[in-house]
PDB file of N, CA and C in Angstrom:
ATOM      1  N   UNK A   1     211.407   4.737  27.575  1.00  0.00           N
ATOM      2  CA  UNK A   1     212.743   4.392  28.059  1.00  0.00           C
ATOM      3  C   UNK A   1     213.492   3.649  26.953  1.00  0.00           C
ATOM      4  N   UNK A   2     214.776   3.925  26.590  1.00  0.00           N
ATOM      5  CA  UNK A   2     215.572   3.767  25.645  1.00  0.00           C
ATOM      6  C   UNK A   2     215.869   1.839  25.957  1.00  0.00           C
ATOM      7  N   UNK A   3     215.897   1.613  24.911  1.00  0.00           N
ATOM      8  CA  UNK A   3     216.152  -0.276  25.111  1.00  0.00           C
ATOM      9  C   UNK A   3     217.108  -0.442  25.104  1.00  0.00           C
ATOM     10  N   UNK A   4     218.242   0.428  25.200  1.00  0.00           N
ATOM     11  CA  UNK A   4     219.698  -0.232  25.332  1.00  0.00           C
ATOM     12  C   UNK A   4     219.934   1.174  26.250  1.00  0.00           C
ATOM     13  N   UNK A   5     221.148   0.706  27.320  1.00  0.00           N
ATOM     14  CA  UNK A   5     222.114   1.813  28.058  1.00  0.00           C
ATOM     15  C   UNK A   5     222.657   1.922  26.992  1.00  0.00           C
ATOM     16  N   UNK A   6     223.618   3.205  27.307  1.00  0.00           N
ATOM     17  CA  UNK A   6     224.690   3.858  26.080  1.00  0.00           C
ATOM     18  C   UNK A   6     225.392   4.365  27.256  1.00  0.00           C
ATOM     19  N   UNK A   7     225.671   3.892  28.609  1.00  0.00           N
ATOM     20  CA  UNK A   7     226.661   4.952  29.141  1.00  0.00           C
ATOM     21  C   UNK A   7     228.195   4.555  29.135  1.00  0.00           C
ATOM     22  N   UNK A   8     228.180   3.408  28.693  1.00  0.00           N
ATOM     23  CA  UNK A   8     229.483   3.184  28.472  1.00  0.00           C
ATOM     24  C   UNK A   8     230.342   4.026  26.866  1.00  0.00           C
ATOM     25  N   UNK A   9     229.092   3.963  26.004  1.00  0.00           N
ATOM     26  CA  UNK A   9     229.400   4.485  24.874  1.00  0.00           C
ATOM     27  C   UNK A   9     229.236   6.592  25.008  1.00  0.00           C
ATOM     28  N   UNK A  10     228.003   6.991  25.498  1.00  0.00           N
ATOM     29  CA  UNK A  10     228.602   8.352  25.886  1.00  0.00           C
ATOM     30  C   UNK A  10     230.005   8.807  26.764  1.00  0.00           C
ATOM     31  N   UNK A  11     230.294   7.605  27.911  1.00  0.00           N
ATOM     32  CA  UNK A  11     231.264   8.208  28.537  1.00  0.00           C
ATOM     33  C   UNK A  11     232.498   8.448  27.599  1.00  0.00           C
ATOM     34  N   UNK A  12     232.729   7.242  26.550  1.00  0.00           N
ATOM     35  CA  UNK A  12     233.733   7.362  25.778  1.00  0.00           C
ATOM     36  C   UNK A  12     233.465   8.382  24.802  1.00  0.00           C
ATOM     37  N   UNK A  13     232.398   9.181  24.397  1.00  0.00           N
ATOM     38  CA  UNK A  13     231.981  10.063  23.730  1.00  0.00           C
ATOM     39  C   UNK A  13     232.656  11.455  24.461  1.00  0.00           C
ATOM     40  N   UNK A  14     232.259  11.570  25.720  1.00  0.00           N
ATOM     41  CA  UNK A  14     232.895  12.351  26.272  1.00  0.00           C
ATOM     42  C   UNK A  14     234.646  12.880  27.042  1.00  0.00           C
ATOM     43  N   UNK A  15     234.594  11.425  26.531  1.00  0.00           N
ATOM     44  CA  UNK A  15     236.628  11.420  26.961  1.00  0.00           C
ATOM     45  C   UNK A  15     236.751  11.844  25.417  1.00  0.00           C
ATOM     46  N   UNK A  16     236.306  11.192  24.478  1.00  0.00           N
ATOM     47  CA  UNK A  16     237.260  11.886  23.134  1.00  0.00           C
ATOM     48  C   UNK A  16     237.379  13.100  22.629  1.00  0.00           C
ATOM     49  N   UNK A  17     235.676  13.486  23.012  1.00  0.00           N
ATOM     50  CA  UNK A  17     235.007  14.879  22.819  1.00  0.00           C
ATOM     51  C   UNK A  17     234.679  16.103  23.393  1.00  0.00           C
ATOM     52  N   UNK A  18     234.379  15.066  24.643  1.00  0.00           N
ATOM     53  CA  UNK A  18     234.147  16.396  25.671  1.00  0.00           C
ATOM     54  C   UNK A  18     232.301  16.516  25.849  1.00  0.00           C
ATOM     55  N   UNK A  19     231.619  16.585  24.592  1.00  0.00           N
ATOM     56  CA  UNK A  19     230.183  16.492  24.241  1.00  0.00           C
ATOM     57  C   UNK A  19     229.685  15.887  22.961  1.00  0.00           C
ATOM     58  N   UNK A  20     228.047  15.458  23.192  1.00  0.00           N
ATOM     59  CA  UNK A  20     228.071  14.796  21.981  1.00  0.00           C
ATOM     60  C   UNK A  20     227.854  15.975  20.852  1.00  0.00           C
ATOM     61  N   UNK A  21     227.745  17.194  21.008  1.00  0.00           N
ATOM     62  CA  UNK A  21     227.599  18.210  19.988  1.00  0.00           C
ATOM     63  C   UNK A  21     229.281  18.075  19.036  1.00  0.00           C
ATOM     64  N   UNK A  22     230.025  18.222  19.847  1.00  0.00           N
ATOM     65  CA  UNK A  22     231.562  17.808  19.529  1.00  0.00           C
ATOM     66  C   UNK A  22     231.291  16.693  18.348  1.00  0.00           C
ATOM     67  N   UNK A  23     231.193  15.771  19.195  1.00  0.00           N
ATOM     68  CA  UNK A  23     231.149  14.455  18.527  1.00  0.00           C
ATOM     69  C   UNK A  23     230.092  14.397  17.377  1.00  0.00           C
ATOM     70  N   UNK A  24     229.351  15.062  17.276  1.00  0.00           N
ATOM     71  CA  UNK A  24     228.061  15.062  15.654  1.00  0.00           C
ATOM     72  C   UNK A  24     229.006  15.945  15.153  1.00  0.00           C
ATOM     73  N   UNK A  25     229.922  17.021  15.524  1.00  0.00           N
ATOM     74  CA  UNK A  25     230.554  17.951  14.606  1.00  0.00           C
ATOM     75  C   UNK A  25     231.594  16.401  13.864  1.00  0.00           C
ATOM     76  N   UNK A  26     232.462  16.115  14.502  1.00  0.00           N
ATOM     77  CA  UNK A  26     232.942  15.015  13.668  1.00  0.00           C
ATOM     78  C   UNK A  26     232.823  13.872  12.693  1.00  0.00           C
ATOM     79  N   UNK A  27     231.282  13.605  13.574  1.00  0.00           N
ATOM     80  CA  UNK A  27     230.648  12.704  12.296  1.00  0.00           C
ATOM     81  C   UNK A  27     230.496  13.606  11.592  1.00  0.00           C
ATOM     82  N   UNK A  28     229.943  14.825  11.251  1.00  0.00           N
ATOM     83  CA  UNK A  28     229.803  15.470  10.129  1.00  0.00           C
ATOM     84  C   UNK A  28     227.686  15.232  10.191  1.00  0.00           C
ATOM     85  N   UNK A  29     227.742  15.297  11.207  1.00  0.00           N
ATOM     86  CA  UNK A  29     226.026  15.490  11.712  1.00  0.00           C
ATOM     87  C   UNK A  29     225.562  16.385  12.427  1.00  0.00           C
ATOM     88  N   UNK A  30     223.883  16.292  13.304  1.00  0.00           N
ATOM     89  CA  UNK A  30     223.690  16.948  13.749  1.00  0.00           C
ATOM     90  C   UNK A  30     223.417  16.254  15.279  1.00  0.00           C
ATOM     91  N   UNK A  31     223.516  17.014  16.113  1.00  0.00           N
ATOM     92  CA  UNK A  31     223.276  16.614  17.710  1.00  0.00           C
ATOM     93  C   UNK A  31     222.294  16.213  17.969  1.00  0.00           C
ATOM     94  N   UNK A  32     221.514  16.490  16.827  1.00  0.00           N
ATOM     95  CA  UNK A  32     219.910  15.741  16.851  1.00  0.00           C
ATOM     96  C   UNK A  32     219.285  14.552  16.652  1.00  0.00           C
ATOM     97  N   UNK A  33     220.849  14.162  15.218  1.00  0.00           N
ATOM     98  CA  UNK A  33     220.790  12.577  15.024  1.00  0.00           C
ATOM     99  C   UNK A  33     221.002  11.728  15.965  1.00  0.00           C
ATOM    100  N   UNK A  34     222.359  12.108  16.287  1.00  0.00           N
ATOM    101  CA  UNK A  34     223.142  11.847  17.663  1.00  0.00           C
ATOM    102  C   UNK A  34     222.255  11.079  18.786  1.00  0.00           C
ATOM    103  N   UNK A  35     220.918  12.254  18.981  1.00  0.00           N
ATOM    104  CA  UNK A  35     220.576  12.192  20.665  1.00  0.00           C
ATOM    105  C   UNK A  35     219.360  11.367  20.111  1.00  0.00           C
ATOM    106  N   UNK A  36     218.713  11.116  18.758  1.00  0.00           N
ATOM    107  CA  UNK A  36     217.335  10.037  18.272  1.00  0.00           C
ATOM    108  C   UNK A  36     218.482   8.647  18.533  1.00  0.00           C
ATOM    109  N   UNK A  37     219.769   8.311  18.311  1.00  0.00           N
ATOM    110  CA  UNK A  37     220.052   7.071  18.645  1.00  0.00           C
ATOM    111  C   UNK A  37     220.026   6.912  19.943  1.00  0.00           C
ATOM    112  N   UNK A  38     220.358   8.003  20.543  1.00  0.00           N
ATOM    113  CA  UNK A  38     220.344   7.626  22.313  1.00  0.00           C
ATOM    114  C   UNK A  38     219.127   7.299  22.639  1.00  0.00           C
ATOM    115  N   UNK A  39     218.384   7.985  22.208  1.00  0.00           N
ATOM    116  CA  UNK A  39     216.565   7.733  22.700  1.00  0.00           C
ATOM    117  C   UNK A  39     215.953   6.944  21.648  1.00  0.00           C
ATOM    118  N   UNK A  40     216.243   6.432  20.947  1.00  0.00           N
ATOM    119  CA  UNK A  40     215.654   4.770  20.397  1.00  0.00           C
ATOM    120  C   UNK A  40     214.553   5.388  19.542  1.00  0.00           C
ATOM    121  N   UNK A  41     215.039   6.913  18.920  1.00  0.00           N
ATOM    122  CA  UNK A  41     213.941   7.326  17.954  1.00  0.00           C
ATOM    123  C   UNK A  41     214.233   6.987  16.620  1.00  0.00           C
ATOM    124  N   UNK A  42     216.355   6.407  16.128  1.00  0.00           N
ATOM    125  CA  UNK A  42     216.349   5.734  15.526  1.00  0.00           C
ATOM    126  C   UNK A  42     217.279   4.627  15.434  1.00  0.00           C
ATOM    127  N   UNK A  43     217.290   3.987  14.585  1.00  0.00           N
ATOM    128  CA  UNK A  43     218.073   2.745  15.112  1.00  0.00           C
ATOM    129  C   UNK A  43     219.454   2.951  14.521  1.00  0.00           C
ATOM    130  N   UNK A  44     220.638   2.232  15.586  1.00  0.00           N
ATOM    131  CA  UNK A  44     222.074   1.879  14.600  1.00  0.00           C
ATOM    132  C   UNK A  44     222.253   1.100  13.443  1.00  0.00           C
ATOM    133  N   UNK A  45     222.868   1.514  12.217  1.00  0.00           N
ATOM    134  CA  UNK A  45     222.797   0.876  11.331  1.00  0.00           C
ATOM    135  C   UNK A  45     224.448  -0.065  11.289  1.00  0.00           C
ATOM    136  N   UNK A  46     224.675  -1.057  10.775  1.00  0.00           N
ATOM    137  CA  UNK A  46     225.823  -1.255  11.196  1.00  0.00           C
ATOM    138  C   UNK A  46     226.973  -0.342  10.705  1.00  0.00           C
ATOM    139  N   UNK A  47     226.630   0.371   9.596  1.00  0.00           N
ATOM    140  CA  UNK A  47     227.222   1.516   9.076  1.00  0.00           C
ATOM    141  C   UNK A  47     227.770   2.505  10.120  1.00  0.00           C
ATOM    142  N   UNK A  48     226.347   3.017  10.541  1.00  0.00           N
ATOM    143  CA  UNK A  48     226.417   3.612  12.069  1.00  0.00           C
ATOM    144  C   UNK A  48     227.555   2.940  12.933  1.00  0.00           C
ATOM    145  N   UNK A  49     227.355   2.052  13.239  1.00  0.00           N
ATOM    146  CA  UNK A  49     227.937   1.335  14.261  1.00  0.00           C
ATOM    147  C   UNK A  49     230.045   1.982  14.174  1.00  0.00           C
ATOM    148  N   UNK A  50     229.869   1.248  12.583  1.00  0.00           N
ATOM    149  CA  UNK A  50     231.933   0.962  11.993  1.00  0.00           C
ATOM    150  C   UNK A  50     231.769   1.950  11.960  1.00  0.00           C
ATOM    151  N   UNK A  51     231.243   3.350  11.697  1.00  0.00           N
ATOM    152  CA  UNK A  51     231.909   5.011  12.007  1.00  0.00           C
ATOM    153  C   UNK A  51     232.446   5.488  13.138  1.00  0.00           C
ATOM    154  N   UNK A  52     230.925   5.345  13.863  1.00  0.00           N
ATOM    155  CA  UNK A  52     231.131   5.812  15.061  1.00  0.00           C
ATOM    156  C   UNK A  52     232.386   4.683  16.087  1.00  0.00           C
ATOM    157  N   UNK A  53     232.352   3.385  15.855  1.00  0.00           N
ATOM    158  CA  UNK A  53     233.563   3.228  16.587  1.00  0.00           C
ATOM    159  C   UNK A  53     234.925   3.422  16.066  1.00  0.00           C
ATOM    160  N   UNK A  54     234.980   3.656  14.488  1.00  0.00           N
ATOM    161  CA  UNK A  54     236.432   4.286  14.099  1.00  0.00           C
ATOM    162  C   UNK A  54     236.391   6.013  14.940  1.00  0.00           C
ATOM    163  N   UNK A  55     235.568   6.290  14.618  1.00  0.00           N
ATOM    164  CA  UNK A  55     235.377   8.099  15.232  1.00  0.00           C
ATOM    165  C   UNK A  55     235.926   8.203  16.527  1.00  0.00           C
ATOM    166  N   UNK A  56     235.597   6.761  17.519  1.00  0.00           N
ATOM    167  CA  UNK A  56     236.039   7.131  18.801  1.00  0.00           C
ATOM    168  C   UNK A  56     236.784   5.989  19.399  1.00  0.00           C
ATOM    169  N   UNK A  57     237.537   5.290  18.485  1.00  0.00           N
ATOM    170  CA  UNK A  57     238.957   4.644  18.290  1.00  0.00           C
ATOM    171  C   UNK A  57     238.112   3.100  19.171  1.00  0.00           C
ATOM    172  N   UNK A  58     236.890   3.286  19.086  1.00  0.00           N
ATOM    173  CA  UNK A  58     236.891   1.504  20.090  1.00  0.00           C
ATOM    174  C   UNK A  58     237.027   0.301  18.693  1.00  0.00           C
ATOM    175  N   UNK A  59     237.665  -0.807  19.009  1.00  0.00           N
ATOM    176  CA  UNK A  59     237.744  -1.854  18.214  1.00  0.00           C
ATOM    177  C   UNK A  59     236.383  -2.465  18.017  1.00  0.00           C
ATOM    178  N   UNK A  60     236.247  -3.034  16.268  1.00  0.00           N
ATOM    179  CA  UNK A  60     235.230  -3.235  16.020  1.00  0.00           C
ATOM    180  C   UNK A  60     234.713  -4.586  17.102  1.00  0.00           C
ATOM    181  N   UNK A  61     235.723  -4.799  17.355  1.00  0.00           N
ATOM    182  CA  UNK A  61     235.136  -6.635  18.172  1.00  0.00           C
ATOM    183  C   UNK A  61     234.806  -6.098  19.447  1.00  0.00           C
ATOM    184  N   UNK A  62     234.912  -4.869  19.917  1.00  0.00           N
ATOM    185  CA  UNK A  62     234.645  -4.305  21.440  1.00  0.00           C
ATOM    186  C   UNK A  62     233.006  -3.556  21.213  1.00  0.00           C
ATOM    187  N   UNK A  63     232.406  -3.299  20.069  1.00  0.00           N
ATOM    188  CA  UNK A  63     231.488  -2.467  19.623  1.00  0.00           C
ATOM    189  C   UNK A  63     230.583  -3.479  20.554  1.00  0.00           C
ATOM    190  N   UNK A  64     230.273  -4.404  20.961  1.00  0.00           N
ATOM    191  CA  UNK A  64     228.920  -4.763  21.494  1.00  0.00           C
ATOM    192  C   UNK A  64     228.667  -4.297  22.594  1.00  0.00           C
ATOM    193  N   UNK A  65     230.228  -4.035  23.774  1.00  0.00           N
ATOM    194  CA  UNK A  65     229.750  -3.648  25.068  1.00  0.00           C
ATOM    195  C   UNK A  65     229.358  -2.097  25.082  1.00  0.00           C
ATOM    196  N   UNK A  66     229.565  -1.292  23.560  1.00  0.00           N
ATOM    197  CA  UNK A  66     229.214  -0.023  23.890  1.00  0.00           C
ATOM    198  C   UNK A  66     227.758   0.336  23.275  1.00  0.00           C
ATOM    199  N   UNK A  67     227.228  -0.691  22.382  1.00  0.00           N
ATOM    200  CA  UNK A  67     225.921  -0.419  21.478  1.00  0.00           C
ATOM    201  C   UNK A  67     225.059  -1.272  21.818  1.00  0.00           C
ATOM    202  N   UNK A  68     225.482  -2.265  22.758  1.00  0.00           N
ATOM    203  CA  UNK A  68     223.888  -3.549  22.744  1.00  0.00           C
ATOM    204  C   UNK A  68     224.238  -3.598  24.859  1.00  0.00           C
ATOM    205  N   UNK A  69     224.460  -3.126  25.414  1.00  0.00           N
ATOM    206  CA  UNK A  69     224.727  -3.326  26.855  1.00  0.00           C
ATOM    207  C   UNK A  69     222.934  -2.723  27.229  1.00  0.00           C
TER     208      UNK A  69
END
């Protein structure tokens, strides 16, 4: 079982995108990377973090309720 929820952060994945396949097309990844952060196969880097919330417009000072909830 994954150590953090992400459903606040997929739902917003899915209002911008629609899917997270969408959304790895934008990062310029694969749906595979994507779904090892959902399942805690790897970790956010804070790198990770400032992309993906420029990618899906949340403010960096809002990033905790969508990556550590």
């Amino acid at each position: 079982m994954p150590a953090f929820k992400y459903s606040k952060l997929r739902a917003r994945i899915r209002e911008k995108f629609g899917t997270e396949g969408e959304f790895a097309k934008a990062l310029n990844t694969s749906q595979v990377s994507v779904s090892r952060k959902f399942n805690d196969k790897t970790q956010f880097t804070s790198d990770d973090i400032k992309t993906w919330c420029n990618v899906l417009e949340i403010p960096i000072k809002d990033s905790g309720i969508y990556f550590f909830d």
